[in-house]
C-alpha atoms as a PDB file:
ATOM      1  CA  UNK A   1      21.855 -59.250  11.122  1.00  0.00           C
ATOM      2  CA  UNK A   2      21.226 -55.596  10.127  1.00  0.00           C
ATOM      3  CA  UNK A   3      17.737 -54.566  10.205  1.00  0.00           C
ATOM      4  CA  UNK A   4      15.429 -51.675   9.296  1.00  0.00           C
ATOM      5  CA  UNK A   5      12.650 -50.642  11.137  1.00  0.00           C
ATOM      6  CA  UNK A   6      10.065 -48.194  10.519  1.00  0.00           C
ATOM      7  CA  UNK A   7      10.032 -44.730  12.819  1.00  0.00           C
ATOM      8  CA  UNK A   8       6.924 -44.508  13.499  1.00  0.00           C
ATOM      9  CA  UNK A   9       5.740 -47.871  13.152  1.00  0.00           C
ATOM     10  CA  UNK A  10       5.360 -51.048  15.017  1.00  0.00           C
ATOM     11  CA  UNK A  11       8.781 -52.529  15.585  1.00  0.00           C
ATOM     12  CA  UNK A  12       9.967 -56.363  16.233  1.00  0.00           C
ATOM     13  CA  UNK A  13      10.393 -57.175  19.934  1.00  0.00           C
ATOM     14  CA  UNK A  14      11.308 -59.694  22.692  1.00  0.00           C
ATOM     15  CA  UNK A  15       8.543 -62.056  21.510  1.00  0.00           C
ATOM     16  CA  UNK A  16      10.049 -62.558  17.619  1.00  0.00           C
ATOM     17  CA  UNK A  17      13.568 -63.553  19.590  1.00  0.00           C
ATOM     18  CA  UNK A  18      12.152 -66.087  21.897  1.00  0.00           C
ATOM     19  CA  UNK A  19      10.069 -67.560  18.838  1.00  0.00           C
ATOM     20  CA  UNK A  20      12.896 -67.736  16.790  1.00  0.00           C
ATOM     21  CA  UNK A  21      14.827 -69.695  19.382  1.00  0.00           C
ATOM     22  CA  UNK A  22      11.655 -72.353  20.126  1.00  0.00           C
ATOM     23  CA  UNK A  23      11.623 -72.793  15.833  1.00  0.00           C
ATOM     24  CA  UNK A  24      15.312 -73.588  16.174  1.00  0.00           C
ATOM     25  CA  UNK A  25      14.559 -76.346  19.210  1.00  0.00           C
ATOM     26  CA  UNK A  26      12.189 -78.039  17.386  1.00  0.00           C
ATOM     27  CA  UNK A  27      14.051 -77.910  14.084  1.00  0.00           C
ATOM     28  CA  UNK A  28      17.113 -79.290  15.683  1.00  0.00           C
ATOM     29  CA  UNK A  29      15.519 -82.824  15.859  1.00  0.00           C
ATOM     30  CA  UNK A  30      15.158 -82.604  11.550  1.00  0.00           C
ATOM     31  CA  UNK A  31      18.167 -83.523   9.708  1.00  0.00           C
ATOM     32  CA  UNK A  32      17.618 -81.968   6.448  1.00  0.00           C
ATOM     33  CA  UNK A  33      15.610 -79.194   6.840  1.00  0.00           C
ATOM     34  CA  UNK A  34      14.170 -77.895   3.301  1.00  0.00           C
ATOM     35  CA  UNK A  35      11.545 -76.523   1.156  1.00  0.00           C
ATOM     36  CA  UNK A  36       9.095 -73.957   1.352  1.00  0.00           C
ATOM     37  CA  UNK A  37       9.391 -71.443   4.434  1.00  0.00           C
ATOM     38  CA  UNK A  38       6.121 -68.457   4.892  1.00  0.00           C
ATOM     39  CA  UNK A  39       6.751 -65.499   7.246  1.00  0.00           C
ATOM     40  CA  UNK A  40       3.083 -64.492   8.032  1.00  0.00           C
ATOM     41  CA  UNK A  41       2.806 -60.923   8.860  1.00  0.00           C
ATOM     42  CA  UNK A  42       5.962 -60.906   7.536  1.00  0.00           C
ATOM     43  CA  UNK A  43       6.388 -57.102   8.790  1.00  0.00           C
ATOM     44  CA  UNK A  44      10.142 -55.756   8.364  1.00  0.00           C
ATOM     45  CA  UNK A  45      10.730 -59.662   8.113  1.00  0.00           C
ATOM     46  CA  UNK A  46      12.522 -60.332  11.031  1.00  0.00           C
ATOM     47  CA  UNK A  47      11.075 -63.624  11.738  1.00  0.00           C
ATOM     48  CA  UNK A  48      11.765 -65.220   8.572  1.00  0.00           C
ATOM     49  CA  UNK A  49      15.152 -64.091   7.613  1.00  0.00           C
ATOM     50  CA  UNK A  50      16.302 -65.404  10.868  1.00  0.00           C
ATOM     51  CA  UNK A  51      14.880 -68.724  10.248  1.00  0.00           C
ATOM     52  CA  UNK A  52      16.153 -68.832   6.119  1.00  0.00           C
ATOM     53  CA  UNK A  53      19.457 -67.622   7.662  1.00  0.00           C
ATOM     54  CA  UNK A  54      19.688 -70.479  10.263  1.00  0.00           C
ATOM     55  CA  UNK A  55      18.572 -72.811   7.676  1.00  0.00           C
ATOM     56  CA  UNK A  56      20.145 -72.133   4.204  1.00  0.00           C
ATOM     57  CA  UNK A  57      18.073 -74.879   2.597  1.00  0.00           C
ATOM     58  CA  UNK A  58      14.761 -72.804   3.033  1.00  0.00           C
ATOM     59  CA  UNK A  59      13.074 -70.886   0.289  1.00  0.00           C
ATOM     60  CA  UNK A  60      11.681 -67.890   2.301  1.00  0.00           C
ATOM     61  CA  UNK A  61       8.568 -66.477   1.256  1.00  0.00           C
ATOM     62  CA  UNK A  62       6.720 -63.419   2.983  1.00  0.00           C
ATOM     63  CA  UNK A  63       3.023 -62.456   3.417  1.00  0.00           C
ATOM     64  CA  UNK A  64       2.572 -58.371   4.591  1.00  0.00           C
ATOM     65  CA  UNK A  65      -0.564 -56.413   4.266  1.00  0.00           C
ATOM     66  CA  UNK A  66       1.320 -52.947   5.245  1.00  0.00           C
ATOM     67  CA  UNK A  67       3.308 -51.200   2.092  1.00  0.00           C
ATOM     68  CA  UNK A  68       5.825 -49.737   4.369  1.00  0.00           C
ATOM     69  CA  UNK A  69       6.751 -53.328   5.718  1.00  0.00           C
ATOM     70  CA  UNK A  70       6.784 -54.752   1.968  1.00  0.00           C
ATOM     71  CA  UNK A  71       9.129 -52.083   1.177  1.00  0.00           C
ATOM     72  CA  UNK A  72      11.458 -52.599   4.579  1.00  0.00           C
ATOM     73  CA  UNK A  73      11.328 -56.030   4.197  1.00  0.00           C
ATOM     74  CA  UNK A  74      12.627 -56.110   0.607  1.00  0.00           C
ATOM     75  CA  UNK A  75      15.115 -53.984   1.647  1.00  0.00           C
ATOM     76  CA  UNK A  76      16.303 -56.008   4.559  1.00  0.00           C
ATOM     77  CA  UNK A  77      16.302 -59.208   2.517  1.00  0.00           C
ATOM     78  CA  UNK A  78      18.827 -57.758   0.194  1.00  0.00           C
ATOM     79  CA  UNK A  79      21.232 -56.163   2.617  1.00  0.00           C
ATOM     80  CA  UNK A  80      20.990 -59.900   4.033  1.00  0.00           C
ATOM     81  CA  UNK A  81      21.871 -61.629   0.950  1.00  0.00           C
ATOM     82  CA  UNK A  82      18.757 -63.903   1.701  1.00  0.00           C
ATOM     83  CA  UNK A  83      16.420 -64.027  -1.392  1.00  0.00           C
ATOM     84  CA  UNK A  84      12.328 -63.654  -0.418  1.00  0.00           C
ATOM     85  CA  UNK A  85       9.488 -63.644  -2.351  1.00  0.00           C
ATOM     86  CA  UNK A  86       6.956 -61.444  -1.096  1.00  0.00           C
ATOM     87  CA  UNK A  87       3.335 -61.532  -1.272  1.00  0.00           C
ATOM     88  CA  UNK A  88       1.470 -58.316  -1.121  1.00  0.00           C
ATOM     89  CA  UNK A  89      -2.481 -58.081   0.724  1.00  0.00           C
ATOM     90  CA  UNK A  90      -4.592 -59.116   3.250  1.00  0.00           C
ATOM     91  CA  UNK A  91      -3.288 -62.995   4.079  1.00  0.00           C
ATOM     92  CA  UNK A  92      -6.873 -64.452   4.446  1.00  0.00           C
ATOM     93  CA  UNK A  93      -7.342 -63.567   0.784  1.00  0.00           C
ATOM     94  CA  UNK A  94      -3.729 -63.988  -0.967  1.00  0.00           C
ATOM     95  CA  UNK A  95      -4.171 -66.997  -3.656  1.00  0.00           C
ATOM     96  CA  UNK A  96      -0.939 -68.522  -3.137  1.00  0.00           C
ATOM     97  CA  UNK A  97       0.729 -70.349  -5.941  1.00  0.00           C
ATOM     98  CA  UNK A  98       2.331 -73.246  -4.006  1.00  0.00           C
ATOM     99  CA  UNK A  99       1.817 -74.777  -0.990  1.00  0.00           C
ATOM    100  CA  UNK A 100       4.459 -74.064   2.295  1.00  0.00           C
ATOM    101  CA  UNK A 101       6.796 -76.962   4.205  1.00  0.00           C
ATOM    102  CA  UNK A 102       6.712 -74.353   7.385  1.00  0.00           C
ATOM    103  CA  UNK A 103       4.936 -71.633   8.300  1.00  0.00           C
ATOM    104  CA  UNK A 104       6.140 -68.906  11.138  1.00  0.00           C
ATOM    105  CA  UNK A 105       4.467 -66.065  12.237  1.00  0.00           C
ATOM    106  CA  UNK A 106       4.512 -63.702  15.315  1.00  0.00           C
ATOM    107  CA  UNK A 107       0.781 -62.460  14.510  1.00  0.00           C
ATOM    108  CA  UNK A 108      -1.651 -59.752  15.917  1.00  0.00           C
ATOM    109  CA  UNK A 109      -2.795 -61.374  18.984  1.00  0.00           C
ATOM    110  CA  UNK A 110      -4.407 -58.469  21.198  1.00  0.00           C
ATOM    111  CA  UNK A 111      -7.914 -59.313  21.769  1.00  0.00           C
ATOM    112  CA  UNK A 112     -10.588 -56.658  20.392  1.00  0.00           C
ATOM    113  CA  UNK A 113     -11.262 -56.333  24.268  1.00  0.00           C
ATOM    114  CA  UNK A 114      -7.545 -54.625  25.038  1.00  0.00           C
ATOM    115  CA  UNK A 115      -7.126 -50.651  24.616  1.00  0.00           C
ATOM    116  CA  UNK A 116      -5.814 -50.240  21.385  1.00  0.00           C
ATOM    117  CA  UNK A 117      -2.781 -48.059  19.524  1.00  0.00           C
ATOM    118  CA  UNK A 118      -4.340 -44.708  17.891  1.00  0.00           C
ATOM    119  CA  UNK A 119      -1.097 -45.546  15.013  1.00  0.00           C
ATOM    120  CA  UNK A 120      -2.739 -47.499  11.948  1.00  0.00           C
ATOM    121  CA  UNK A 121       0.065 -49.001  11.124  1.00  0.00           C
ATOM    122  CA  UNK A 122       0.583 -50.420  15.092  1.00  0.00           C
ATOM    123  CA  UNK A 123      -2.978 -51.398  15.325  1.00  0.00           C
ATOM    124  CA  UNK A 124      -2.758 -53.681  12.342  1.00  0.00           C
ATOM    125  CA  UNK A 125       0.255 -55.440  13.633  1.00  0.00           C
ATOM    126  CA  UNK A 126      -0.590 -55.638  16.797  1.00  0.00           C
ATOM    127  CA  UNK A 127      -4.548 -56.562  17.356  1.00  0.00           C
ATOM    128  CA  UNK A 128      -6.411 -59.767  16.105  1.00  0.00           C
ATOM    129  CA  UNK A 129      -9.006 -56.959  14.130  1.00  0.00           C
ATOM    130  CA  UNK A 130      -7.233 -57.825  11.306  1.00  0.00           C
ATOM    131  CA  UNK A 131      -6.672 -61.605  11.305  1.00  0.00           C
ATOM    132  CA  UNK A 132      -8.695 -63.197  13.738  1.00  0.00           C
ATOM    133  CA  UNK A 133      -7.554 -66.068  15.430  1.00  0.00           C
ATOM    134  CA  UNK A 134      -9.753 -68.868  13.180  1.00  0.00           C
ATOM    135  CA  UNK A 135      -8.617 -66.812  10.095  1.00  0.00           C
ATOM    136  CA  UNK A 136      -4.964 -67.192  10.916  1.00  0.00           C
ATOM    137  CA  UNK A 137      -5.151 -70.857  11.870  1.00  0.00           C
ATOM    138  CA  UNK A 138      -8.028 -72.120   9.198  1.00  0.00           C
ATOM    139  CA  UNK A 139      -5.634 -70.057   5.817  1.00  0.00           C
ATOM    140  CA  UNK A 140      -2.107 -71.621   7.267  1.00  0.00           C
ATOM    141  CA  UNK A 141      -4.026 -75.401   7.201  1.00  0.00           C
ATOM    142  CA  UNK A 142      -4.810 -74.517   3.584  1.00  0.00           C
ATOM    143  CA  UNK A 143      -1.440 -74.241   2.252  1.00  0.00           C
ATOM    144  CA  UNK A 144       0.573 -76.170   4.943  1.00  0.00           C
ATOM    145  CA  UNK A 145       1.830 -79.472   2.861  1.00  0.00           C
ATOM    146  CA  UNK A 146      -0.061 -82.935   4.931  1.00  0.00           C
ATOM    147  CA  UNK A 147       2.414 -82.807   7.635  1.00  0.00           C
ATOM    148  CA  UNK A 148       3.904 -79.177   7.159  1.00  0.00           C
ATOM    149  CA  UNK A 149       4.950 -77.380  10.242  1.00  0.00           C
ATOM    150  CA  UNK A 150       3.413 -74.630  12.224  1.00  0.00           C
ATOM    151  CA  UNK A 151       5.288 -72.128  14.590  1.00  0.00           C
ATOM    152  CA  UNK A 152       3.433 -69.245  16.133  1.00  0.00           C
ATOM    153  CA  UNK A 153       3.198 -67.331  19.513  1.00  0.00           C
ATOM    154  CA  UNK A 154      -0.121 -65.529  20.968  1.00  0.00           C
ATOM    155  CA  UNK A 155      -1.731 -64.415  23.941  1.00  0.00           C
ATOM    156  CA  UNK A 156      -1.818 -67.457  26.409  1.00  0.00           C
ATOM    157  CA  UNK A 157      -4.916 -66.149  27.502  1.00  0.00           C
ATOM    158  CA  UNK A 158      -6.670 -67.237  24.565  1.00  0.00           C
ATOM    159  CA  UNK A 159      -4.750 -70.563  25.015  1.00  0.00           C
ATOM    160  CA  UNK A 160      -8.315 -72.603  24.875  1.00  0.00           C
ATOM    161  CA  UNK A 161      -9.654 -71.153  21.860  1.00  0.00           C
ATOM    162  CA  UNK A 162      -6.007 -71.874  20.687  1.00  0.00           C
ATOM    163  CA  UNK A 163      -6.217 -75.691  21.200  1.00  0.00           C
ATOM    164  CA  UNK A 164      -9.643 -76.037  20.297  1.00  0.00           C
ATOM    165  CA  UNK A 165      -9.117 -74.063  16.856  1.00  0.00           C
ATOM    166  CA  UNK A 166      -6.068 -75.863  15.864  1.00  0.00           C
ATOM    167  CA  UNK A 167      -7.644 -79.060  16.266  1.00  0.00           C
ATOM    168  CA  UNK A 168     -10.641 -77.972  13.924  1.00  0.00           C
ATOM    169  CA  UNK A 169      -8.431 -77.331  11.423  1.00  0.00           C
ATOM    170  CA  UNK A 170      -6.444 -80.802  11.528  1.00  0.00           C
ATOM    171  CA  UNK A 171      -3.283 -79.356  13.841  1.00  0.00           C
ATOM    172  CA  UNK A 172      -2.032 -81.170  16.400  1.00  0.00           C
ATOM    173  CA  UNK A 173       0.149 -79.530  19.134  1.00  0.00           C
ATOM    174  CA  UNK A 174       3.814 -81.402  18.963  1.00  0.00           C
ATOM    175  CA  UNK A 175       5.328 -78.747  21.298  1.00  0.00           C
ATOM    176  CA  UNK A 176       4.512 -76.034  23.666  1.00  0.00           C
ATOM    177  CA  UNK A 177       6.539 -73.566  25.818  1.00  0.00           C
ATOM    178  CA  UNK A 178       5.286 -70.723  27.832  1.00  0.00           C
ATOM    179  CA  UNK A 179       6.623 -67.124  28.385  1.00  0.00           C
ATOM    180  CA  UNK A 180       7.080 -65.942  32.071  1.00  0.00           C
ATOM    181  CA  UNK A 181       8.397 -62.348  32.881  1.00  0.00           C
ATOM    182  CA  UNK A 182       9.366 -63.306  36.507  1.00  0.00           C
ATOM    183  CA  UNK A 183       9.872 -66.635  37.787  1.00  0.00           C
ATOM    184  CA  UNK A 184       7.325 -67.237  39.980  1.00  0.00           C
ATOM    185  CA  UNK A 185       4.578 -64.989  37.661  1.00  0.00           C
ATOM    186  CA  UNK A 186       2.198 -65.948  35.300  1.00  0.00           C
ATOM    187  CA  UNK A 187       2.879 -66.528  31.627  1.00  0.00           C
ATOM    188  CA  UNK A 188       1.991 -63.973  29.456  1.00  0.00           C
ATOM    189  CA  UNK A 189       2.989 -65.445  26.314  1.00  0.00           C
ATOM    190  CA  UNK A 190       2.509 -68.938  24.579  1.00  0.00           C
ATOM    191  CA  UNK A 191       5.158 -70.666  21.790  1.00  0.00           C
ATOM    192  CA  UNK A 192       3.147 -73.531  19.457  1.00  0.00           C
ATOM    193  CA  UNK A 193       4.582 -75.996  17.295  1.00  0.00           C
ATOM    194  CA  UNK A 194       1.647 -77.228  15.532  1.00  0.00           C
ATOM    195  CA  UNK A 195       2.075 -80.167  12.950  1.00  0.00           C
ATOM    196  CA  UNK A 196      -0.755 -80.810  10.365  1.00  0.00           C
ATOM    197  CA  UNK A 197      -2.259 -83.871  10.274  1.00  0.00           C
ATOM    198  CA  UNK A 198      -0.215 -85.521  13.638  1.00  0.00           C
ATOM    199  CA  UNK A 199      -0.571 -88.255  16.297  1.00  0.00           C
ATOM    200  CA  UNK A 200       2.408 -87.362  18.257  1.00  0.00           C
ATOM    201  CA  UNK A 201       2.096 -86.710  21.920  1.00  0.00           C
ATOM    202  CA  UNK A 202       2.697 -83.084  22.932  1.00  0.00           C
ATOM    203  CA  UNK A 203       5.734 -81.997  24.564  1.00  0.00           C
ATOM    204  CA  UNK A 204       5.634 -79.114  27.137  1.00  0.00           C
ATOM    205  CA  UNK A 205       9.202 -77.303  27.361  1.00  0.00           C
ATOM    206  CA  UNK A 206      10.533 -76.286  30.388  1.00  0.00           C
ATOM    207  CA  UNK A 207       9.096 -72.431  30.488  1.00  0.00           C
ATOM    208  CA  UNK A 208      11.061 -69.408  29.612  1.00  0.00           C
ATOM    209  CA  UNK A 209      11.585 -66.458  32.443  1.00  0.00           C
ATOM    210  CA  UNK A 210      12.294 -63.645  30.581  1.00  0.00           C
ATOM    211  CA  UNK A 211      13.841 -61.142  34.014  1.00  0.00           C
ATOM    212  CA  UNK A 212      15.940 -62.126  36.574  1.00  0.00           C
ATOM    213  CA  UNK A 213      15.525 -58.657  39.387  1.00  0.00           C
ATOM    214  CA  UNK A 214      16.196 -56.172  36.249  1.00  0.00           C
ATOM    215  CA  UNK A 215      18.281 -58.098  34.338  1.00  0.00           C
ATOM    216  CA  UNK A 216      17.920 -60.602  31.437  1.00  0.00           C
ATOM    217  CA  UNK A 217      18.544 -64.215  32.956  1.00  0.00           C
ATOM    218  CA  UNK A 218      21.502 -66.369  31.517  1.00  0.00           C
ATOM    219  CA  UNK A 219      18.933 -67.674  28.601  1.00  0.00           C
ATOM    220  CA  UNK A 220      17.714 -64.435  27.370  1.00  0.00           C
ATOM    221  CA  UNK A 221      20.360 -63.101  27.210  1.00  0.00           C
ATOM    222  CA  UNK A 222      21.674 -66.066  25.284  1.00  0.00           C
ATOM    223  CA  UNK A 223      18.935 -65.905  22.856  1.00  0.00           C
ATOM    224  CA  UNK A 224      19.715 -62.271  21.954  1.00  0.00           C
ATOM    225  CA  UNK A 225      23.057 -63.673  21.470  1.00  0.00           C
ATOM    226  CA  UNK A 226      22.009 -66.208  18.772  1.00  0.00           C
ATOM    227  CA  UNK A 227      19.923 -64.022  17.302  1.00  0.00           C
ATOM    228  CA  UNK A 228      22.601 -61.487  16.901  1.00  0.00           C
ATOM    229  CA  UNK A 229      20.708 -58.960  15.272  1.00  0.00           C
ATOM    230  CA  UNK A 230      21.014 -55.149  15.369  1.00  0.00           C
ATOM    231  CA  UNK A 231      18.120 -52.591  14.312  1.00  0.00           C
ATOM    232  CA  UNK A 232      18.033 -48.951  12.577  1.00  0.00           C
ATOM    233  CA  UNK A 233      14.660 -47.099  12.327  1.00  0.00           C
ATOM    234  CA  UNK A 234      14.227 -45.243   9.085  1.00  0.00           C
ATOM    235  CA  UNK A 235      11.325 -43.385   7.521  1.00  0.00           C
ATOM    236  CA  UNK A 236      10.148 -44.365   5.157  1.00  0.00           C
END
């Protein structure tokens, strides 16, 4: 998959990949997979097109505050051949005229606390500022269908406030996988499969170490694989 990326703007990494393979694990266990797919902070749309393009029955539909990512993303939905309708503005405030299936998003998850970007455009896509984490969670349980599905990553160090959030808003946690650099370090990133309105028991995957020495391990480097996707940054 061809993608553009802005120059001077905040670009897709390691975390999109990783969520992108933890969607397709828990999707795996669906046989018909359909309906109504939302890329949340849609930004060049990475996220989403992977997930329509694994799953051909999915309408994909993107959210983006950021022009330059509205433009980059309609431009790497067509030279996909994946259609997308995109919604323009600030998520929290978008009036959405249906209601989703499944919900992705890989969203600004720095805490206010963390040094921040001086670029705008990074800071936006990067730090909770601009969707807080009760924003983010309370919106998607608006227009998630009763038992819609919810994939997202974030800071595991806001893992509590996480939990406790999700739960407010009628989530429950069906899976869980966290994000190690080096086996034997702490995680530094979490992967959520949150279901609305669900009794099931949560299932913890076996956790994802992301370096072997300086290498990728076997997985990573099998998830890049999958993911087969290859990046050119523009202006724009």
């Amino acid at each position: 998959m061809l993608l553009y990326q802005p120059h001077d703007g905040y670009c897709y990494n390691s975390d999109t990949h990783f969520l992108h393979h933890f969607i397709n694990t828990n999707l795996k266990i669906f046989k018909n997979i359909k309906g109504e797919l939302l890329d949340i902070g849609s930004g060049s749309g990475i996220l989403g097109l992977l997930v329509a393009r694994d799953n051909a029955k999915l309408n994909l539909n993107q959210c983006e505050l950021q022009e330059k990512f509205q433009e980059l993303s309609k431009i790497n939905s067509k030279n996909n051949k994946i259609d997308s309708k995109i919604y323009k503005g600030k998520y929290q405030d978008i009036s959405f005229d249906k209601l989703f299936d499944i919900c992705v998003s890989n969203p600004p998850f720095y805490h206010s606390s963390v040094v921040k970007s001086e670029n705008e455009n990074i800071k936006i896509a990067r730090y909770n500022d601009s969707m807080p984490l009760v924003d983010f969670i309370s919106k998607t349980s608006k227009i998630l269908n009763q038992n819609g599905k919810f994939f997202f990553c974030y800071d595991v160090k806001q893992l509590n406030d996480i939990i406790l959030t999700l739960n407010e808003f009628k989530f429950n946690i069906e899976s869980i996988q966290f994000v190690h650099p080096k086996l034997g370090k702490d995680a530094t990133l979490v992967l959520i499969y949150a279901r609305k309105n669900s009794k099931s028991l949560m299932k913890i995957l076996s956790p994802l170490i992301v370096f072997d020495g300086e290498d990728f391990t076997n997985e990573v480097q099998d998830i890049y694989k999958v993911s087969s996707t290859h990046s050119i940054k523009v202006e724009i």
